[in-house]
Protein backbone atom coordinates (compact mmCIF):
# COMPACT_ATOMS: atom_id res chain seq x y z
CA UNK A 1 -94.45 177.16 96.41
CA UNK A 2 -92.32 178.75 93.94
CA UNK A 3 -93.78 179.65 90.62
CA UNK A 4 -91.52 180.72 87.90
CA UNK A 5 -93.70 182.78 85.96
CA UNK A 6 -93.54 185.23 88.78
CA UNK A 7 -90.01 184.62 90.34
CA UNK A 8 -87.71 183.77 87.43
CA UNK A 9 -87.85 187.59 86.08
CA UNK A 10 -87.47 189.22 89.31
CA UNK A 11 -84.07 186.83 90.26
CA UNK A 12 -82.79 187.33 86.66
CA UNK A 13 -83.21 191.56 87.24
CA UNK A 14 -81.25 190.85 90.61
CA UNK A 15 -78.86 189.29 88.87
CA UNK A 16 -78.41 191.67 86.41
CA UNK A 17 -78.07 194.13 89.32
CA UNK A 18 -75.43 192.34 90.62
CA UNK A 19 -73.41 191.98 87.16
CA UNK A 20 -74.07 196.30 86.86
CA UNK A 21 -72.62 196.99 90.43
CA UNK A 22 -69.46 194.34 89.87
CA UNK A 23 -68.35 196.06 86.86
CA UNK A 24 -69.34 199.49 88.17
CA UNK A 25 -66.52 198.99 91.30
CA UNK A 26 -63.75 195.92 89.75
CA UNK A 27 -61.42 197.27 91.79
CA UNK A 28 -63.65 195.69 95.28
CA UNK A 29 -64.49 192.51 93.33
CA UNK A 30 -61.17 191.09 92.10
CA UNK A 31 -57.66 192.64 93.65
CA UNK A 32 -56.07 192.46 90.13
CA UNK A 33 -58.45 194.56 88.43
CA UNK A 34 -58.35 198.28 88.34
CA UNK A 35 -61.17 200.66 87.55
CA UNK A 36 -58.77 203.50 85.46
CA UNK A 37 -55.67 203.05 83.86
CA UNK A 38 -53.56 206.30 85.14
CA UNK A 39 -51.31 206.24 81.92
CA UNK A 40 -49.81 209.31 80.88
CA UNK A 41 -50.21 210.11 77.38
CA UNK A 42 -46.80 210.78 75.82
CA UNK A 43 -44.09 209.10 73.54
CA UNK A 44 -42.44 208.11 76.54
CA UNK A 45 -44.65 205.72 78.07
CA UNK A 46 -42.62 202.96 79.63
CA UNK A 47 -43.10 199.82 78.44
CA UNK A 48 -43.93 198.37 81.67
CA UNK A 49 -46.81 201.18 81.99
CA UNK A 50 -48.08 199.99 79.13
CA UNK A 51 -47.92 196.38 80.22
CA UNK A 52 -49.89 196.93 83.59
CA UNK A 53 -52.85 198.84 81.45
CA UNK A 54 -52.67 196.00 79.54
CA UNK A 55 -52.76 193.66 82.17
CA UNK A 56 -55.77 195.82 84.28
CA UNK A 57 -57.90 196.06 80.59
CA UNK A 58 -57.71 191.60 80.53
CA UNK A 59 -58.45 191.46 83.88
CA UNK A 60 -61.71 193.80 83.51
CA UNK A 61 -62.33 191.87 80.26
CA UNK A 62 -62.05 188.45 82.68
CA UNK A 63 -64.51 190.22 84.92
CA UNK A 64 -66.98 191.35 82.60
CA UNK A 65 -67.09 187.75 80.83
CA UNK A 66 -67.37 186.13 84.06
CA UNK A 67 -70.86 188.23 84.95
CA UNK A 68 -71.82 187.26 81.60
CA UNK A 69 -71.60 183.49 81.68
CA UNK A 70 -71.93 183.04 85.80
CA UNK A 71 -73.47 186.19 87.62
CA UNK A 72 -76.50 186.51 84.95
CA UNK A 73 -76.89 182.96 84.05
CA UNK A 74 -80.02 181.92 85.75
CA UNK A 75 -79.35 178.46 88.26
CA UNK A 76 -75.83 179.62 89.07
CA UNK A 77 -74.99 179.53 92.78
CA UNK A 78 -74.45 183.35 94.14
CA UNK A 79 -70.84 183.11 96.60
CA UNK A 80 -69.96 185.73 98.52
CA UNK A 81 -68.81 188.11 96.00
CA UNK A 82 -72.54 188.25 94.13
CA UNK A 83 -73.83 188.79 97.56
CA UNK A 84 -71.90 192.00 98.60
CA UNK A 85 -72.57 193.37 95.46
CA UNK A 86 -76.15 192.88 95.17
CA UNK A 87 -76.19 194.29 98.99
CA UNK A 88 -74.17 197.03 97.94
CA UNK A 89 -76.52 197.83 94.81
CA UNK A 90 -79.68 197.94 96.79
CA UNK A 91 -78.25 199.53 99.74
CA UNK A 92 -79.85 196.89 101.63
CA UNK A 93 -78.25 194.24 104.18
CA UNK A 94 -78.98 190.85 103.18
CA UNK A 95 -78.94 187.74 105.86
CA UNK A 96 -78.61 184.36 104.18
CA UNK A 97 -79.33 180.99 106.01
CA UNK A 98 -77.60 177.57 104.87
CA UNK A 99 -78.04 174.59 106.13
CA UNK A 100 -75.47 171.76 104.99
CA UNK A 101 -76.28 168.07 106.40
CA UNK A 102 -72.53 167.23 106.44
CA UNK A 103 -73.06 165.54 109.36
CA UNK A 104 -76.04 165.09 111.63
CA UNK A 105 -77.23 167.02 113.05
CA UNK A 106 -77.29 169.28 110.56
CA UNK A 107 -75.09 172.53 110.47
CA UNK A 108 -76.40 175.76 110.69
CA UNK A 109 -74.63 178.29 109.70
CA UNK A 110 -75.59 182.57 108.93
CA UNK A 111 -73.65 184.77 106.76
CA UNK A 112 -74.21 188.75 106.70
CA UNK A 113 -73.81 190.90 103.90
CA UNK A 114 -74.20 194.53 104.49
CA UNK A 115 -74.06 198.20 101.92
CA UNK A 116 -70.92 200.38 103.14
């Protein structure tokens, strides 16, 4: 049996975990996002250059408010995403069991996440 008292602090530090080690590496969690913007620093910039840092600095902005209201909100389902990272942060493989009753019997599927 569950008790919250116990479990709710440890899943909300995993969580947190998992929010560190997205933002730590955007560039593996969303293909739009880039970690640096490799600008260079003169009068010249193109405007274009300046568009695509712009566009990279929203997109981290779009990740970091998305571990804020989904990856650390506790009762939010983890997806795959959540799962490599928090595999990846604890350098641990992680094996997670579903079973959906879409039809019976019921389905049984295993998914594997594992560190690089």
């Amino acid at each position: 049996m569950r008790e919250p008292d116990m479990s709710d602090p440890i899943i909300k530090f995993l969580r947190y975990l998992t929010s560190w080690e997205m933002q730590q590496d955007p560039d593996r969690y969303s293909h739009v996002i880039a970690s640096q913007c490799d600008v260079p620093n003169s009068d010249k910039q193109s405007a274009a250059a300046k568009d695509v840092c712009d566009v990279r600095a929203a997109a981290l902005s779009q990740l970091v408010r998305y571990c804020k209201t989904t990856v650390e909100v506790m009762g939010q389902e983890a997806d795959h995403g959540e799962m490599t990272a928090l595999s990846r942060c604890l350098r641990v493989p992680i094996e997670v069991e579903s079973i959906a009753n879409q039809k019976k019997p019921f389905h049984h599927t295993t998914d594997h996440f594992h560190p690089e």
